[in-house]
N, C-alpha and C. Protein backbone atom coordinates (compact mmCIF):
# COMPACT_ATOMS: atom_id res chain seq x y z
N UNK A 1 1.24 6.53 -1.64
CA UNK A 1 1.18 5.48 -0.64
C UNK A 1 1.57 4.14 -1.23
N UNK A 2 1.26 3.79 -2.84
CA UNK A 2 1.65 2.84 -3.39
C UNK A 2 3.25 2.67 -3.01
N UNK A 3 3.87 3.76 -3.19
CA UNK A 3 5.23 3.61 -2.67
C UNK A 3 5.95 3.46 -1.95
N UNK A 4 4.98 3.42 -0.66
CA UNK A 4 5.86 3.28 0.20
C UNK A 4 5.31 1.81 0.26
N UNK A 5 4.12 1.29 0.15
CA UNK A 5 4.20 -0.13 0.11
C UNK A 5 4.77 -0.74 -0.96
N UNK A 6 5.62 -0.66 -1.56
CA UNK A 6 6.52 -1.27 -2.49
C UNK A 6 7.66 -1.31 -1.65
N UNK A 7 7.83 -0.35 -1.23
CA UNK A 7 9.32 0.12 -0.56
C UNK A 7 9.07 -1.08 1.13
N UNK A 8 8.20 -1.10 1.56
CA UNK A 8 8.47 -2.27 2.44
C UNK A 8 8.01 -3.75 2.16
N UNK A 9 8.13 -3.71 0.69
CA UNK A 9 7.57 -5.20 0.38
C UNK A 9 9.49 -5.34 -0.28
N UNK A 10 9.81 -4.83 -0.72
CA UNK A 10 11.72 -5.07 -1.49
C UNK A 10 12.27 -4.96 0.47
N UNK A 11 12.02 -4.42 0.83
CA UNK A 11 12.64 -4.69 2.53
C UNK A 11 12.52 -5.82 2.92
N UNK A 12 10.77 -6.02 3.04
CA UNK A 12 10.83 -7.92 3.56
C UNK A 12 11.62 -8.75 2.61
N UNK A 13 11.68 -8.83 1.31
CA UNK A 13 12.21 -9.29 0.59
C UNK A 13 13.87 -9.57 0.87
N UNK A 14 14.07 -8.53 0.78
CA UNK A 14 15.72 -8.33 0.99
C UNK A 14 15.87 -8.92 2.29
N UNK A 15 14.99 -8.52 3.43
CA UNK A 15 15.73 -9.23 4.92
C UNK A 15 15.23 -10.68 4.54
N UNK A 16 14.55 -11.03 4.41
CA UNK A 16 13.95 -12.78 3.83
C UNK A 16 15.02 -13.44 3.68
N UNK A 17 15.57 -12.67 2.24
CA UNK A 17 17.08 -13.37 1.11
C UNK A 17 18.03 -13.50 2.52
N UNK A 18 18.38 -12.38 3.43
CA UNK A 18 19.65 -12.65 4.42
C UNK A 18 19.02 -13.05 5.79
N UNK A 19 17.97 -13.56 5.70
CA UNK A 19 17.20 -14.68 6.93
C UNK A 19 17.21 -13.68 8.25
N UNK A 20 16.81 -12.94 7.64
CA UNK A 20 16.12 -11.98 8.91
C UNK A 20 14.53 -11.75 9.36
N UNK A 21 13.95 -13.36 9.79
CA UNK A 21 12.71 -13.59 9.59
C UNK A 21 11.80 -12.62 10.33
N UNK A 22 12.17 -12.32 11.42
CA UNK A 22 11.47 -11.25 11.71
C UNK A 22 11.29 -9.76 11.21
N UNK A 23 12.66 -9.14 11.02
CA UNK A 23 12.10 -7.90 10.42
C UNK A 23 11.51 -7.98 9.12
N UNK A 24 11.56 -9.39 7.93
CA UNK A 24 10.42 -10.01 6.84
C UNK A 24 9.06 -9.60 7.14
N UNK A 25 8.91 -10.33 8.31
CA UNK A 25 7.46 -10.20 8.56
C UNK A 25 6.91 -9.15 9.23
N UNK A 26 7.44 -8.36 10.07
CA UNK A 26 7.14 -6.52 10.07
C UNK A 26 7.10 -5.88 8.90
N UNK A 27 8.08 -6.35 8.02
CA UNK A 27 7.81 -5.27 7.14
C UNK A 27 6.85 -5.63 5.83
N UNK A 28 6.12 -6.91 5.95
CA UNK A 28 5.78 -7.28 5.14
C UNK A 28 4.31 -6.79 5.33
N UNK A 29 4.12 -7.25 7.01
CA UNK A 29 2.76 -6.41 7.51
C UNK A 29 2.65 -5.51 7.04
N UNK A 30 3.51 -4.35 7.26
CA UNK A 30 3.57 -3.00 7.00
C UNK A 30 2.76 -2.68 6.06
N UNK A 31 3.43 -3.69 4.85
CA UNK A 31 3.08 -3.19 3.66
C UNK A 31 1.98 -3.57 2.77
N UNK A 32 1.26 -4.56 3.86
CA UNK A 32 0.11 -5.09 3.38
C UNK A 32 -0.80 -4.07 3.74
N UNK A 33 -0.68 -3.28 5.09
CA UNK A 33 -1.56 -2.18 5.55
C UNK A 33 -1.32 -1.41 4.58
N UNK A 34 -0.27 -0.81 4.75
CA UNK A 34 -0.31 0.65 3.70
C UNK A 34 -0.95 0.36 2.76
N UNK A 35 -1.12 -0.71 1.92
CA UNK A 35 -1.61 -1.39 0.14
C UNK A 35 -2.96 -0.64 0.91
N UNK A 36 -3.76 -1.80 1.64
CA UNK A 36 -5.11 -1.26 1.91
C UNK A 36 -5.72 -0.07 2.50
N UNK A 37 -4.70 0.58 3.00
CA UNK A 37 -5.01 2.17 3.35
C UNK A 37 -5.50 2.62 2.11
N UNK A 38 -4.11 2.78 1.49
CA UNK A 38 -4.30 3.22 0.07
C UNK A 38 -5.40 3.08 -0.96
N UNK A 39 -5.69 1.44 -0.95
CA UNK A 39 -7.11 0.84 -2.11
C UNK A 39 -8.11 1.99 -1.38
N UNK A 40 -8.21 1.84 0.10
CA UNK A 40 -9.37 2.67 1.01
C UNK A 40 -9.30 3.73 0.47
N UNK A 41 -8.29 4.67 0.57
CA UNK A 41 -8.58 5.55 0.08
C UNK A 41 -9.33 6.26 -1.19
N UNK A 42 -8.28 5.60 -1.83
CA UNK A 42 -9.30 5.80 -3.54
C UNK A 42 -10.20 5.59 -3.72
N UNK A 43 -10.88 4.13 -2.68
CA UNK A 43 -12.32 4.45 -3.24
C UNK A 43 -13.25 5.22 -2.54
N UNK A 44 -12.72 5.54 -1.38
CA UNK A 44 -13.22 6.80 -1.17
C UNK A 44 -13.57 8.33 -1.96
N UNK A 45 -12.28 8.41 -2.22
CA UNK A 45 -12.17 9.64 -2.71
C UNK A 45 -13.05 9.58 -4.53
N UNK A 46 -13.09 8.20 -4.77
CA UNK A 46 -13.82 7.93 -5.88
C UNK A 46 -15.32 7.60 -6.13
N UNK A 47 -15.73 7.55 -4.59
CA UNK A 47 -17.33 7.65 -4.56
C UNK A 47 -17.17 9.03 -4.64
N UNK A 48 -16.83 10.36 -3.23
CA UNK A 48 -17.09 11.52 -3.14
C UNK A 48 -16.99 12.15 -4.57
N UNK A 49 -16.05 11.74 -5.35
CA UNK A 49 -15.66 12.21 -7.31
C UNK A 49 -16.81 12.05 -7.70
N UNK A 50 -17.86 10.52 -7.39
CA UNK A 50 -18.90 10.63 -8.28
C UNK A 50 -19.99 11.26 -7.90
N UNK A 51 -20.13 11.38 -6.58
CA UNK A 51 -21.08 11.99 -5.63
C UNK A 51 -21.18 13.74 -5.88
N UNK A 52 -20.45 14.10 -6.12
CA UNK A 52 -20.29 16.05 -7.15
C UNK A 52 -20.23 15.61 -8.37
N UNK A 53 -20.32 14.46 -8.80
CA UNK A 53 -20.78 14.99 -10.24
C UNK A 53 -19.51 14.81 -11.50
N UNK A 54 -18.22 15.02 -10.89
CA UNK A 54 -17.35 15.48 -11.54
C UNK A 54 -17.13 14.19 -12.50
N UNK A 55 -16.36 14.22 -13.62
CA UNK A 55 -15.91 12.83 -14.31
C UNK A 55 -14.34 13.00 -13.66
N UNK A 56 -14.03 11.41 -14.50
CA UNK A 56 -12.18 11.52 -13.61
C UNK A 56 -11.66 11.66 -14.40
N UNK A 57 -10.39 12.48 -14.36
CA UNK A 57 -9.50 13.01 -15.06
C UNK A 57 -8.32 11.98 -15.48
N UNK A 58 -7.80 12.15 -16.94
CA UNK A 58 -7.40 10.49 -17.04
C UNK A 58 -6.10 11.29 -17.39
């Protein structure tokens, strides 16, 4: 998921550079959600990791 919010943060970027202010700021949204889906997730999935017990695998 990190990747695809990278992938629409070089989009806003790129439409920005050729003044395409709006699709900038769609895609910039975008990619601010996906970031925090993502953080959400992990720490989800990183309480339930500690919650069984398990250690994390490095």
């Amino acid at each position: 998921m990190i990747g695809w919010a990278v992938t629409f943060l070089v989009v806003a970027l790129i439409a920005a550079l050729l003044g395409f202010g709006g699709i900038a700021g769609t895609a910039m949204e975008a990619a601010k959600v996906v970031f925090f889906v993502a953080i959400a997730l992990f720490l989800i999935s990183a309480v339930f990791g500690v919650m069984r017990g398990r250690s994390p695998r490095l």
